[in-house]
PDB file of N, CA and C in Angstrom:
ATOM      1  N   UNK A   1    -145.808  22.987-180.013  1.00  0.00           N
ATOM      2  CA  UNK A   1    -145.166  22.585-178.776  1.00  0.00           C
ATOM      3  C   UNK A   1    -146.235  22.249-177.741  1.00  0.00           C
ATOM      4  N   UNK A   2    -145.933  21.133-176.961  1.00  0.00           N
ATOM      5  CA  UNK A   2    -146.958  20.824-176.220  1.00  0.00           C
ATOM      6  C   UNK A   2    -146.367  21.472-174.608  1.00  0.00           C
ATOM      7  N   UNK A   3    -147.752  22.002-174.225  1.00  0.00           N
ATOM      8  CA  UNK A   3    -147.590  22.673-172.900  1.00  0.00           C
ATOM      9  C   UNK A   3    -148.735  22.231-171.499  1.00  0.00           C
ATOM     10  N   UNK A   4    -148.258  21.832-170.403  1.00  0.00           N
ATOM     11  CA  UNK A   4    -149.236  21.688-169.495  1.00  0.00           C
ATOM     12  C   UNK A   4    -149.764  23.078-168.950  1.00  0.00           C
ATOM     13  N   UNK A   5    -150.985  23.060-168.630  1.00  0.00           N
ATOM     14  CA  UNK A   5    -151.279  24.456-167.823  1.00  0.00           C
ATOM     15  C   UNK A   5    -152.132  24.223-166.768  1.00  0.00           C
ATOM     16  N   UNK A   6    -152.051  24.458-165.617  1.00  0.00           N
ATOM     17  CA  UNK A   6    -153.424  24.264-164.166  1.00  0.00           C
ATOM     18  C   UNK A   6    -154.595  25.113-164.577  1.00  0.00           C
ATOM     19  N   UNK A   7    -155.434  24.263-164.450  1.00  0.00           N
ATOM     20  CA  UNK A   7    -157.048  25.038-164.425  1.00  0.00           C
ATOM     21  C   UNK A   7    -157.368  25.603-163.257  1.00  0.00           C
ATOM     22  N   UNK A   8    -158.144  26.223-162.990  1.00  0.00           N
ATOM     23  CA  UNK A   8    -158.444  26.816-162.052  1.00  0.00           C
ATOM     24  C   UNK A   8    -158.993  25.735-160.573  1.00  0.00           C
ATOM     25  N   UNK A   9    -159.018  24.344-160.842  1.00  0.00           N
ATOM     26  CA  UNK A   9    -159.495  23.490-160.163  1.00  0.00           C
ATOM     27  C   UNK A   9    -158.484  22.868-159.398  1.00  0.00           C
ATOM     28  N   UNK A  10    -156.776  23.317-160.257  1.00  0.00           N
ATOM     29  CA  UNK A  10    -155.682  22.651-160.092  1.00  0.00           C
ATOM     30  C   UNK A  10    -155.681  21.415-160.770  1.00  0.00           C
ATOM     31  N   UNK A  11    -156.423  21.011-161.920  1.00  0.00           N
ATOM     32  CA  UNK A  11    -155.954  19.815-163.066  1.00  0.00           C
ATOM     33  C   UNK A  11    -154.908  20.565-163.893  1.00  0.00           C
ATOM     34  N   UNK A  12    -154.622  19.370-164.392  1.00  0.00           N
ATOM     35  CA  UNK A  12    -153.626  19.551-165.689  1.00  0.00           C
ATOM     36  C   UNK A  12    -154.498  19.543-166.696  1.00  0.00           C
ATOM     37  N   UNK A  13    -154.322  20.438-167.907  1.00  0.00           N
ATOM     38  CA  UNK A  13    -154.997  20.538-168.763  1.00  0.00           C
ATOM     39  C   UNK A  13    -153.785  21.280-170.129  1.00  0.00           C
ATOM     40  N   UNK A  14    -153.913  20.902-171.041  1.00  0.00           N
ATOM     41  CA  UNK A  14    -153.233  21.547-172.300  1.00  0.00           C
ATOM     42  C   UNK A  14    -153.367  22.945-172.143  1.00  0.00           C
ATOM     43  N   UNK A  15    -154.459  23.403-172.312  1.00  0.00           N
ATOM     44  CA  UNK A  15    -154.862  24.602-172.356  1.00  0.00           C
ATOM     45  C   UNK A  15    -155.972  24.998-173.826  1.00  0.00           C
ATOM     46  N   UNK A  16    -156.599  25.884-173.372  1.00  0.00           N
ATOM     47  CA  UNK A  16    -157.617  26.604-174.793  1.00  0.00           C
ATOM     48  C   UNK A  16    -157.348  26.228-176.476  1.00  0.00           C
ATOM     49  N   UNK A  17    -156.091  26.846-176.384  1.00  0.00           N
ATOM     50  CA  UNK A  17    -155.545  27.305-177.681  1.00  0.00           C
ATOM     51  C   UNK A  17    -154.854  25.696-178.309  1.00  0.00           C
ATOM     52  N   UNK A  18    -154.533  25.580-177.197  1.00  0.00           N
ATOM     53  CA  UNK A  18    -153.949  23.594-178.348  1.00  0.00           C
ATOM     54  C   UNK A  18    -154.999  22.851-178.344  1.00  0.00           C
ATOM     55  N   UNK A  19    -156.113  22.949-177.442  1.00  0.00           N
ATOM     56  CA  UNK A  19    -157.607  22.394-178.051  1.00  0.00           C
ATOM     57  C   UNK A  19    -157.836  22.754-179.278  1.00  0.00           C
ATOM     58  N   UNK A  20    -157.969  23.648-179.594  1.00  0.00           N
ATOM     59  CA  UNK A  20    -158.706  24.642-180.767  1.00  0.00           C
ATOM     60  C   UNK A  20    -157.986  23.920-181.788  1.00  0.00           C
ATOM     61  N   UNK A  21    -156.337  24.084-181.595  1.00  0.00           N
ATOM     62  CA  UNK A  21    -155.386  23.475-182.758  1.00  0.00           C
ATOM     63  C   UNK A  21    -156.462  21.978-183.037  1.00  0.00           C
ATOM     64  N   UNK A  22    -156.101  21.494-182.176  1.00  0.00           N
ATOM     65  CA  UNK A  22    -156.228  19.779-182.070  1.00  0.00           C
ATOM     66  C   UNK A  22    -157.883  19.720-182.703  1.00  0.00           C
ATOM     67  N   UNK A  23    -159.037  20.507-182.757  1.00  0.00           N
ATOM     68  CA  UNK A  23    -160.193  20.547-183.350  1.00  0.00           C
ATOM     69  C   UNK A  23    -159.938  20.730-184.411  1.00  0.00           C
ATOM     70  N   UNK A  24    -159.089  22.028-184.852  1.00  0.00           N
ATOM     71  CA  UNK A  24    -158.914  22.142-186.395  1.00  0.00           C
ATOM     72  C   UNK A  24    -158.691  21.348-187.532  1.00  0.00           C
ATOM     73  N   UNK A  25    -157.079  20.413-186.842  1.00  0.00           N
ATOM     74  CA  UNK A  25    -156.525  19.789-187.413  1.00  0.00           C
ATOM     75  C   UNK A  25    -157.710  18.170-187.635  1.00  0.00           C
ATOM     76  N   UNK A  26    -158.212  17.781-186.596  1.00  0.00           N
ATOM     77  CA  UNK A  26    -158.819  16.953-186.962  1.00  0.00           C
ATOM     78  C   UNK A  26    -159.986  16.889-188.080  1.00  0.00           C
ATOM     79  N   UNK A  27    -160.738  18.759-187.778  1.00  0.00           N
ATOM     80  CA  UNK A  27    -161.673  18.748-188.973  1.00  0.00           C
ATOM     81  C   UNK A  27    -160.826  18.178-190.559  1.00  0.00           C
ATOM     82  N   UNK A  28    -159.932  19.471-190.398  1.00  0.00           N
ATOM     83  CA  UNK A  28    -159.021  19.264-191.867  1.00  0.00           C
ATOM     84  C   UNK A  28    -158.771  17.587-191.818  1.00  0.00           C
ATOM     85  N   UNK A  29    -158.698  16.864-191.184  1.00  0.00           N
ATOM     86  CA  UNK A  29    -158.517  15.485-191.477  1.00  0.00           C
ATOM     87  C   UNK A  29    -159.332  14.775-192.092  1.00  0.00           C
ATOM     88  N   UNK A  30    -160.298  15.099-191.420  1.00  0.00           N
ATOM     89  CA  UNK A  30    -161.889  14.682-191.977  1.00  0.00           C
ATOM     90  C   UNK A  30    -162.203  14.921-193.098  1.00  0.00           C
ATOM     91  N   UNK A  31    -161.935  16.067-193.292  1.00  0.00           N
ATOM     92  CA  UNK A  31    -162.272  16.783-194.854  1.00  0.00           C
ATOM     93  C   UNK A  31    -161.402  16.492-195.665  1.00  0.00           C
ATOM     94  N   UNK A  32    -160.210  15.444-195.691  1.00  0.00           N
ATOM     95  CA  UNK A  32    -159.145  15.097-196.519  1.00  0.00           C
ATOM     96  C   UNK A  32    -158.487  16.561-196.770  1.00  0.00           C
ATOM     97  N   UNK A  33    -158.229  17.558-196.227  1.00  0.00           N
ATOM     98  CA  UNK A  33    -157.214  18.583-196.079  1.00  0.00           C
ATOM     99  C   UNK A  33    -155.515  18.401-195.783  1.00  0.00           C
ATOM    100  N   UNK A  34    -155.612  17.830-194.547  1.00  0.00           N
ATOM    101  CA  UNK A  34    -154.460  17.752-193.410  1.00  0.00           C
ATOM    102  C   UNK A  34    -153.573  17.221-194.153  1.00  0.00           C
ATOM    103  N   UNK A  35    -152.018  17.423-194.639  1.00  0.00           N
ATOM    104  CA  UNK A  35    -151.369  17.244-195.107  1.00  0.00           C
ATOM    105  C   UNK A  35    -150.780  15.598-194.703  1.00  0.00           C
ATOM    106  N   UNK A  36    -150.269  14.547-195.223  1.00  0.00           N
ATOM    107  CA  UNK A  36    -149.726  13.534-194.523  1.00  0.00           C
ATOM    108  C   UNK A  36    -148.615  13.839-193.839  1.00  0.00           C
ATOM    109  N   UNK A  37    -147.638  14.251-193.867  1.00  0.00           N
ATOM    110  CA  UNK A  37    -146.541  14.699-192.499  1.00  0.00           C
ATOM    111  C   UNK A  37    -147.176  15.074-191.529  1.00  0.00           C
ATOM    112  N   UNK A  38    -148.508  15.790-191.541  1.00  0.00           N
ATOM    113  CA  UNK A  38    -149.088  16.406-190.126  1.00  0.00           C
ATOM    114  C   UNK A  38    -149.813  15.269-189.307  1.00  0.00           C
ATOM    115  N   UNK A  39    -150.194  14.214-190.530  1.00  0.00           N
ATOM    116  CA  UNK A  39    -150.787  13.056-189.647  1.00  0.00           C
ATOM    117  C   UNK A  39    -150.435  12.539-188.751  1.00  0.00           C
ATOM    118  N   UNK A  40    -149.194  12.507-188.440  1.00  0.00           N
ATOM    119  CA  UNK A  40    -148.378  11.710-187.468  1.00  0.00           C
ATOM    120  C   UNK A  40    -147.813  12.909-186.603  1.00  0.00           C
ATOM    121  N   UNK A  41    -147.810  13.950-186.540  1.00  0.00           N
ATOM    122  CA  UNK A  41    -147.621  15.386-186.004  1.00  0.00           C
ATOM    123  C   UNK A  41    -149.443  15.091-185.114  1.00  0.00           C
ATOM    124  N   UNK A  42    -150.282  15.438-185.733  1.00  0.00           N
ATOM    125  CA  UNK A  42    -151.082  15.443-185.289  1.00  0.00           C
ATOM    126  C   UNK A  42    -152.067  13.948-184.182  1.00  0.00           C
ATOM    127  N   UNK A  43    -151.036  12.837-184.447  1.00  0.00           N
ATOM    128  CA  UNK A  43    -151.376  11.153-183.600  1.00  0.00           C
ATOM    129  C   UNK A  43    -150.941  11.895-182.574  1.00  0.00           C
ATOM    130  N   UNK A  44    -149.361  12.332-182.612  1.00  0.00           N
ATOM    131  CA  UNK A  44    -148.939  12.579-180.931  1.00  0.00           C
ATOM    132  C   UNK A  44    -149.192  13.433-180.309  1.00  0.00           C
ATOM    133  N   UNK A  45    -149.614  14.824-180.876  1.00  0.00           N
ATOM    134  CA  UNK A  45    -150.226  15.573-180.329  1.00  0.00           C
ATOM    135  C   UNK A  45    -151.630  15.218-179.386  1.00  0.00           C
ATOM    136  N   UNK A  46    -152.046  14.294-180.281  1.00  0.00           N
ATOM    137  CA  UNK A  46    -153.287  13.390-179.377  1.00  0.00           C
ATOM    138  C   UNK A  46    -153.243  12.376-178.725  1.00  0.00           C
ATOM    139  N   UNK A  47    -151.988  11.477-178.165  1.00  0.00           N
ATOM    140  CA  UNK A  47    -151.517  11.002-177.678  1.00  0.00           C
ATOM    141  C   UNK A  47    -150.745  11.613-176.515  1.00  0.00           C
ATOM    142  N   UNK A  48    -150.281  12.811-176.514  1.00  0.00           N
ATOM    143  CA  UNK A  48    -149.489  13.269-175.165  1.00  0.00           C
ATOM    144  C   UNK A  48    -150.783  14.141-174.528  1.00  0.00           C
ATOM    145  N   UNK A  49    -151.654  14.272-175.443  1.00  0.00           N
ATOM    146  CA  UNK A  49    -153.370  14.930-174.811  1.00  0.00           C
ATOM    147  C   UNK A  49    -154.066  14.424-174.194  1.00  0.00           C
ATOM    148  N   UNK A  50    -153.981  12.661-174.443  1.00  0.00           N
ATOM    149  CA  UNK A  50    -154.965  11.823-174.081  1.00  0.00           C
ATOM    150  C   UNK A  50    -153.809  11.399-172.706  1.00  0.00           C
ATOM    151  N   UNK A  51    -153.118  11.422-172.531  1.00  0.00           N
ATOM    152  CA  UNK A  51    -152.012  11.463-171.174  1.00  0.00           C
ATOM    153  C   UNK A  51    -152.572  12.261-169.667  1.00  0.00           C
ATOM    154  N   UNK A  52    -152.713  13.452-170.380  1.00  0.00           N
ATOM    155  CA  UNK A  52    -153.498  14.710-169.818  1.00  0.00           C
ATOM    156  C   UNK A  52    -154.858  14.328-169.316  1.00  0.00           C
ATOM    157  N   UNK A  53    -155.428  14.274-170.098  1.00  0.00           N
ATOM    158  CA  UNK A  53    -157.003  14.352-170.207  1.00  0.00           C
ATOM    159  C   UNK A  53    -157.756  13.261-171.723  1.00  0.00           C
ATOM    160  N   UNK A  54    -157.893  11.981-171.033  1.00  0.00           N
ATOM    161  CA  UNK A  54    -158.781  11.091-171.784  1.00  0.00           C
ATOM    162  C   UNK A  54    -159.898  11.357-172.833  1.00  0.00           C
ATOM    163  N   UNK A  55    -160.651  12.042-171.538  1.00  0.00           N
ATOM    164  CA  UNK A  55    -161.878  12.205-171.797  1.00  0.00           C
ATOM    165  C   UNK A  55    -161.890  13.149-172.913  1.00  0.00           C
ATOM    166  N   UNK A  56    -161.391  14.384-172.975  1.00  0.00           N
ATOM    167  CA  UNK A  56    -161.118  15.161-174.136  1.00  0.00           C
ATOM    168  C   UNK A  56    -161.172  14.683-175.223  1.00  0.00           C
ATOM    169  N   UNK A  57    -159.637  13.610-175.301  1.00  0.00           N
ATOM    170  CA  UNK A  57    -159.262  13.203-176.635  1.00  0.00           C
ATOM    171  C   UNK A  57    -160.690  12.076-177.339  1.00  0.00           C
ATOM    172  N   UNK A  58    -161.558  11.138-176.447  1.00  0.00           N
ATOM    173  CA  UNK A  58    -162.245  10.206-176.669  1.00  0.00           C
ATOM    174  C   UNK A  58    -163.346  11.350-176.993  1.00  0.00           C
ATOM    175  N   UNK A  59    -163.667  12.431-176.802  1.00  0.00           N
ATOM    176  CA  UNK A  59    -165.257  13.110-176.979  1.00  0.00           C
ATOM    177  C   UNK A  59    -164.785  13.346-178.631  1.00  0.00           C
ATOM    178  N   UNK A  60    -163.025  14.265-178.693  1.00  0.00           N
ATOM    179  CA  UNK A  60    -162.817  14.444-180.051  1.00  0.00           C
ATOM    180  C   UNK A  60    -163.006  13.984-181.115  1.00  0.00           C
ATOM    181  N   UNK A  61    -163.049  12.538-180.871  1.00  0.00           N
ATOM    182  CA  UNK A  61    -162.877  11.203-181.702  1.00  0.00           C
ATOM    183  C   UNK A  61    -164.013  10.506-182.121  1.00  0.00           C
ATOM    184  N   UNK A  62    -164.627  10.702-181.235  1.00  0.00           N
ATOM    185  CA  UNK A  62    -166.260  10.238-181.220  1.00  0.00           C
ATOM    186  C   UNK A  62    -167.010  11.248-182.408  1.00  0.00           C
ATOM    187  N   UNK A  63    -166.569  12.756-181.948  1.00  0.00           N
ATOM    188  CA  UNK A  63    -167.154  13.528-182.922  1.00  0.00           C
ATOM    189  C   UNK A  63    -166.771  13.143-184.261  1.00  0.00           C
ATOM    190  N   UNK A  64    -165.440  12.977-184.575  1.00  0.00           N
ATOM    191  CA  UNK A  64    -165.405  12.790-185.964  1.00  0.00           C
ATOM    192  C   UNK A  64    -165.071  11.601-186.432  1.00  0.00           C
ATOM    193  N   UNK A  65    -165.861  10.450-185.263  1.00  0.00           N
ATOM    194  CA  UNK A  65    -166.425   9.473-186.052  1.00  0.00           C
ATOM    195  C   UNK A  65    -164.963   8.394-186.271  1.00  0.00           C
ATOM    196  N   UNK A  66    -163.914   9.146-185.207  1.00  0.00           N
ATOM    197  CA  UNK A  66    -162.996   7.438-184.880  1.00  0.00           C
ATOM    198  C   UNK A  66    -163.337   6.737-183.513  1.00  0.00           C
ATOM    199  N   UNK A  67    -162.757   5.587-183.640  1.00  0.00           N
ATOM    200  CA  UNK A  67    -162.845   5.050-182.017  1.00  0.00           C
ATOM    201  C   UNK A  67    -161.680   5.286-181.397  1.00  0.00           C
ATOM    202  N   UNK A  68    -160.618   5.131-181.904  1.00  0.00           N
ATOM    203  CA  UNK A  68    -159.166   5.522-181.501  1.00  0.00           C
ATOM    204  C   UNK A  68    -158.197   6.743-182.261  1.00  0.00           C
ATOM    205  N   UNK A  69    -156.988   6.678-181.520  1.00  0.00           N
ATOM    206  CA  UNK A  69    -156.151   7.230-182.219  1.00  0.00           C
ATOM    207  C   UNK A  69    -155.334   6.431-183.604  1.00  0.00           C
ATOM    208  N   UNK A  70    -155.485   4.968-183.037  1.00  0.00           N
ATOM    209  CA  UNK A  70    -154.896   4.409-184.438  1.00  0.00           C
ATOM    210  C   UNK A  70    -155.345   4.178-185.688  1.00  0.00           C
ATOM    211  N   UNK A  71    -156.390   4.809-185.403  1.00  0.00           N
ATOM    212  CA  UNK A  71    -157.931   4.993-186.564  1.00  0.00           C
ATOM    213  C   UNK A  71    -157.332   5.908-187.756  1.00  0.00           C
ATOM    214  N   UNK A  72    -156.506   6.878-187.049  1.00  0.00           N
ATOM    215  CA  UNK A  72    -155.968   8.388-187.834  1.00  0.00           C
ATOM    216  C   UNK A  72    -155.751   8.083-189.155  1.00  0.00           C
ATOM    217  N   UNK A  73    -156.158   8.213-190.121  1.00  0.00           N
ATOM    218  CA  UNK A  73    -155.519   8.142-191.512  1.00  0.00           C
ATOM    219  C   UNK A  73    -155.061   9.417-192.096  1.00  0.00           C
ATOM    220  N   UNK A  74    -154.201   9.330-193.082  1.00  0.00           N
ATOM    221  CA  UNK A  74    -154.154  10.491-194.315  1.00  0.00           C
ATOM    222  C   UNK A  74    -155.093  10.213-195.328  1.00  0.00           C
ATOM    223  N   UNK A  75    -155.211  11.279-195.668  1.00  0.00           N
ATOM    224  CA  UNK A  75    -156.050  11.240-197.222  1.00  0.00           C
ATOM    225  C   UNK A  75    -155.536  10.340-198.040  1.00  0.00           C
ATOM    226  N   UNK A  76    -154.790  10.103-198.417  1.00  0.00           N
ATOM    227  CA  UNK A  76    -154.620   9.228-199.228  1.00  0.00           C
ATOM    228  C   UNK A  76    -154.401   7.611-198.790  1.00  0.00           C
ATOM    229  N   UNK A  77    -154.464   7.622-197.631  1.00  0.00           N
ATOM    230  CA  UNK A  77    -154.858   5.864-196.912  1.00  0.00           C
ATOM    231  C   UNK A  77    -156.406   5.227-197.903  1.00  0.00           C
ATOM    232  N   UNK A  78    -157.203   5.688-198.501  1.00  0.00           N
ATOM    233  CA  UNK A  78    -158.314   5.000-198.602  1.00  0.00           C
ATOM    234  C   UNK A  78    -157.712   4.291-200.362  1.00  0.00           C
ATOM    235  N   UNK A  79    -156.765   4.920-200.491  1.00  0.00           N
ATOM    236  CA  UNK A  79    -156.323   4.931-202.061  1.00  0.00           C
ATOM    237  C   UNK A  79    -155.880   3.390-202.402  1.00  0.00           C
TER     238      UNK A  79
END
């Protein structure tokens, strides 16, 4: 479930713990883990994130080496 929370600055921010999710899930993506139903579980999750906070979702992406969100594949896209 996606949740807004105020930082201490008064931004909007997801919060800690759906970061962490949203790191996980992308490793497991990377690593051909992430199930395909979660792929598209996991686009909008980064899509109502990148709403929030851009910059977040673009550092995420960079790390593992997409440029976008429409980049997202399942494991079995390369097939």
């Amino acid at each position: 479930m996606n949740r807004l929370t105020l930082s201490n600055q008064g931004q909007a921010s997801i919060g800690r713990d759906a970061k962490s999710e949203l790191r996980a899930a992308l490793h497991r993506l990377s690593v051909g883990k992430l199930p395909m139903p979660e792929v598209a579980n996991l686009k909008g999750r980064l899509a109502f994130t990148y709403a929030v906070g851009p910059a977040f979702v673009m550092s995420l992406l960079a790390r593992y080496g997409y440029s976008s969100i429409k980049e997202l594949e399942g494991p079995l896209s390369t097939i």
